[in-house]
PDB file of N, CA and C in Angstrom:
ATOM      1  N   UNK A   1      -8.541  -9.406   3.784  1.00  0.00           N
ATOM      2  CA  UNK A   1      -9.107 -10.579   3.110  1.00  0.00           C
ATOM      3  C   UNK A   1     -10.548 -10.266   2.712  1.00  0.00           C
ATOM      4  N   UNK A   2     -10.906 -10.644   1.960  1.00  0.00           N
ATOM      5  CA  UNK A   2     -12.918 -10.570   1.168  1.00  0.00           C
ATOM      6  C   UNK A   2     -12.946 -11.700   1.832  1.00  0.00           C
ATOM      7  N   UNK A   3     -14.448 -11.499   1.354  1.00  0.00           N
ATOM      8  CA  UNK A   3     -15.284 -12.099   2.401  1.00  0.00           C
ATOM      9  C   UNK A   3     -15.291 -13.751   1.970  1.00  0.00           C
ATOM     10  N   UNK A   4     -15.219 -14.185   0.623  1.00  0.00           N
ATOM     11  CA  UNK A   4     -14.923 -15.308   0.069  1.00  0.00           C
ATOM     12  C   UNK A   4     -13.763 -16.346   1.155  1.00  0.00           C
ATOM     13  N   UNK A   5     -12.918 -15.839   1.072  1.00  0.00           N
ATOM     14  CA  UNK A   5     -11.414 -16.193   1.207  1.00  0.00           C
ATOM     15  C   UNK A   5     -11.500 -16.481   2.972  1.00  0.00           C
ATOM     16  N   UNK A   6     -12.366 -15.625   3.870  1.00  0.00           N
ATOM     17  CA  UNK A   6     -12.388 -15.659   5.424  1.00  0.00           C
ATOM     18  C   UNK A   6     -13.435 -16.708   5.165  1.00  0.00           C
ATOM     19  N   UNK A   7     -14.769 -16.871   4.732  1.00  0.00           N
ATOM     20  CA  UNK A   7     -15.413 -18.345   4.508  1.00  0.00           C
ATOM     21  C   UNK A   7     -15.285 -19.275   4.723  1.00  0.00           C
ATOM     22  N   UNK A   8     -13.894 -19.550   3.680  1.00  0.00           N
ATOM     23  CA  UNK A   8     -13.568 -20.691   2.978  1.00  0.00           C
ATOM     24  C   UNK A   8     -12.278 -21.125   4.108  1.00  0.00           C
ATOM     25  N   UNK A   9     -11.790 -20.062   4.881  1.00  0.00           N
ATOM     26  CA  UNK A   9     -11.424 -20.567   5.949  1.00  0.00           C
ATOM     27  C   UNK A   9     -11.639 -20.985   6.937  1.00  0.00           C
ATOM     28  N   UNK A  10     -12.660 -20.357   7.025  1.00  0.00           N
ATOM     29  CA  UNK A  10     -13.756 -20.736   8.639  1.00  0.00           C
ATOM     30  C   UNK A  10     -14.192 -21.923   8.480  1.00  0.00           C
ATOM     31  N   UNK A  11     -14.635 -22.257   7.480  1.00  0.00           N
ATOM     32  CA  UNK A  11     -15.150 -23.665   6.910  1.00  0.00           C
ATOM     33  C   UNK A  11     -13.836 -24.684   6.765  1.00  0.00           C
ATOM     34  N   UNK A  12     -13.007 -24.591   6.327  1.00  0.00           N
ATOM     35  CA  UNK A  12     -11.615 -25.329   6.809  1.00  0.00           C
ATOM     36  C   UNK A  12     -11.508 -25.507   7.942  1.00  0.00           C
ATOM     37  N   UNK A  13     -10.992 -24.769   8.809  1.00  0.00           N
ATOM     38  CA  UNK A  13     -10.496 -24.712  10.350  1.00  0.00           C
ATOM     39  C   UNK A  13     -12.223 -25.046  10.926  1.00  0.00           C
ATOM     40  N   UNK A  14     -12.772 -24.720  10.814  1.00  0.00           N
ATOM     41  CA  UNK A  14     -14.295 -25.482  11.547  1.00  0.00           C
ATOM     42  C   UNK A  14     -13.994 -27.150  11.303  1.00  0.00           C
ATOM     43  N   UNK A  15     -14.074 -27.345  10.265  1.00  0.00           N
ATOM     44  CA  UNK A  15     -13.916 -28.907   9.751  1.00  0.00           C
ATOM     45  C   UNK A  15     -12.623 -29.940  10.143  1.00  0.00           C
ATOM     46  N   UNK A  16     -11.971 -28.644  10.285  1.00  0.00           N
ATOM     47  CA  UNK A  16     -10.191 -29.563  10.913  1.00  0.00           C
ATOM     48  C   UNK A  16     -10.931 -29.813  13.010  1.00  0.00           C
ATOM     49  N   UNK A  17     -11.342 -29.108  13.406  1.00  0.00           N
ATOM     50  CA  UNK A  17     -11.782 -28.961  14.734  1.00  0.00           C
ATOM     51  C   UNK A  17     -13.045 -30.111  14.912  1.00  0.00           C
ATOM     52  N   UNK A  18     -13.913 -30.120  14.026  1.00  0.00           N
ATOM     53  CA  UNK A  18     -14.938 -30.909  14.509  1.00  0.00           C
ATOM     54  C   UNK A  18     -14.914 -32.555  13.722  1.00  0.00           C
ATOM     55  N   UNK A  19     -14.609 -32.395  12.681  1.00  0.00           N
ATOM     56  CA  UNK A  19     -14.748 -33.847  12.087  1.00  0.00           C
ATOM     57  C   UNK A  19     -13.938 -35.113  12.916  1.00  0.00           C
ATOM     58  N   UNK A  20     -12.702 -34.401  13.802  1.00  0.00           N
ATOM     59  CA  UNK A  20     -11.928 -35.441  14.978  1.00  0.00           C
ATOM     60  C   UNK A  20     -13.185 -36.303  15.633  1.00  0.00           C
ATOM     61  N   UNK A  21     -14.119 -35.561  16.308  1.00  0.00           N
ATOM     62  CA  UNK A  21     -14.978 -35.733  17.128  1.00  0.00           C
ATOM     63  C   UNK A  21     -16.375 -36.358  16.461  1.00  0.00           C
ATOM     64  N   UNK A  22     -15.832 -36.694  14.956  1.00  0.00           N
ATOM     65  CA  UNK A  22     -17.209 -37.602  14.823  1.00  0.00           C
ATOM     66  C   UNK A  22     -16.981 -39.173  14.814  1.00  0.00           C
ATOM     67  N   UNK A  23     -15.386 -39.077  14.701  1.00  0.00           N
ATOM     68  CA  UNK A  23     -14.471 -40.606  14.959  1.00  0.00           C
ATOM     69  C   UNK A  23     -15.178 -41.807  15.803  1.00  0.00           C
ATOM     70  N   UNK A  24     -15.437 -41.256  16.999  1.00  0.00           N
ATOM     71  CA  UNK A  24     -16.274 -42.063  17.923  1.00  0.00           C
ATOM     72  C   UNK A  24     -17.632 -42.763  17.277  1.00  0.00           C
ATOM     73  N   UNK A  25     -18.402 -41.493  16.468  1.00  0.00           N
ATOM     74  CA  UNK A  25     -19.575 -42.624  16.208  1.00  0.00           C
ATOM     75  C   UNK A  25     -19.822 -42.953  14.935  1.00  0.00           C
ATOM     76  N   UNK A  26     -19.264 -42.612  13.714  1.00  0.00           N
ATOM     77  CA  UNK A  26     -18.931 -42.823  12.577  1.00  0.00           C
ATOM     78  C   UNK A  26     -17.302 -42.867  12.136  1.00  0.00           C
ATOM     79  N   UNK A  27     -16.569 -43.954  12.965  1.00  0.00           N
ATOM     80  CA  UNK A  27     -15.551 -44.485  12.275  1.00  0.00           C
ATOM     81  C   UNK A  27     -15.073 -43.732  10.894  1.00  0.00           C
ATOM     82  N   UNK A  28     -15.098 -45.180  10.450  1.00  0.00           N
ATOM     83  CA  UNK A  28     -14.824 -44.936   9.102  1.00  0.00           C
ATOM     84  C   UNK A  28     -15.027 -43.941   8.306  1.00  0.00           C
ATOM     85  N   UNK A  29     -16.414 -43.742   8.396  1.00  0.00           N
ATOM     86  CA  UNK A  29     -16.811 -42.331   7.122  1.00  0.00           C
ATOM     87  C   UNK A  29     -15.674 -41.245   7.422  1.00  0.00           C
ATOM     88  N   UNK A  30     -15.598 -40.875   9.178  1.00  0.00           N
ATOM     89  CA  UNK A  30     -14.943 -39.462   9.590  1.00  0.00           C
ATOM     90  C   UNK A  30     -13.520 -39.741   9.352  1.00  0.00           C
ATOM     91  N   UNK A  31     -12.866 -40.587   9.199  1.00  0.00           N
ATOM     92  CA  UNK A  31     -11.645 -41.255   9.441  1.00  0.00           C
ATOM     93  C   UNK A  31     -11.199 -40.855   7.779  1.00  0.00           C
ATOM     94  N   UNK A  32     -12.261 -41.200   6.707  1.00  0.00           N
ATOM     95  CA  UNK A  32     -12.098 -40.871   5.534  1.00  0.00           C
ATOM     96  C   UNK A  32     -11.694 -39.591   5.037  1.00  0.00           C
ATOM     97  N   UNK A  33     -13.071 -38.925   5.753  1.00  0.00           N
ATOM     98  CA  UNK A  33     -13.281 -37.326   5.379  1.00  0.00           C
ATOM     99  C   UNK A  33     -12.057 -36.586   6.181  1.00  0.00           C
ATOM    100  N   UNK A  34     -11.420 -36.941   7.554  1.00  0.00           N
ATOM    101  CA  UNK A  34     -10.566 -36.321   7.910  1.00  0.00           C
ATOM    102  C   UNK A  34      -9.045 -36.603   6.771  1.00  0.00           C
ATOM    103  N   UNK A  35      -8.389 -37.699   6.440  1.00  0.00           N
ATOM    104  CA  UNK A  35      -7.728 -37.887   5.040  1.00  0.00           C
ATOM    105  C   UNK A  35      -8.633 -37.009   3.952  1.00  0.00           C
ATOM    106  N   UNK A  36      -9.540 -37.225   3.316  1.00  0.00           N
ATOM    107  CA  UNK A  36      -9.225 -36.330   2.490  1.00  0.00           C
ATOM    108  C   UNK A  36      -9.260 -34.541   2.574  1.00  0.00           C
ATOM    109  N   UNK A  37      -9.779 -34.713   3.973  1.00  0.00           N
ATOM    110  CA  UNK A  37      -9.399 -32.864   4.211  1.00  0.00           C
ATOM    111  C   UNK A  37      -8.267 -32.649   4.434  1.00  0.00           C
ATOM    112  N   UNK A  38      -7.020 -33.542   4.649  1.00  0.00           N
ATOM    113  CA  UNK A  38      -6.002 -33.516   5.023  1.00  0.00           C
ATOM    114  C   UNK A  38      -5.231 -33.663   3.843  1.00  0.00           C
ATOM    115  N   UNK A  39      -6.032 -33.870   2.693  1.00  0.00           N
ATOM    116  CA  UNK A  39      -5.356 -33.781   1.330  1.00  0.00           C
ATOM    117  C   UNK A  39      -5.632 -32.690   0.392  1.00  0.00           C
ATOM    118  N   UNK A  40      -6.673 -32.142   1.021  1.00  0.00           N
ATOM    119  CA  UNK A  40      -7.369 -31.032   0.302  1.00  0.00           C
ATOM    120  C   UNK A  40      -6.077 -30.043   0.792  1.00  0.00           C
ATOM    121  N   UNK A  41      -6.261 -29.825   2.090  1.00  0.00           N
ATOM    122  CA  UNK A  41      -5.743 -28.853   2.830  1.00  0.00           C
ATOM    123  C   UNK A  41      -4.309 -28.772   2.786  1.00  0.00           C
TER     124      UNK A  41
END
């Protein structure tokens, strides 16, 4: 894989792992952003 492509994954799978855990203190916003990473993805 280039280096682009391992990035753009790390940054995916980082974001699938941490955005759960902003649920607690931003509701809604994270609740959003997790749907649409879940639509991206």
């Amino acid at each position: 894989m280039d280096t682009t492509t391992t990035l753009v994954f790390v940054a995916v799978v980082g974001a699938r792992f941490l955005l759960p855990l902003a649920i607690p203190f931003y509701p809604l916003p994270a609740i959003v952003a997790c749907l649409v990473l879940d639509g991206v993805d």
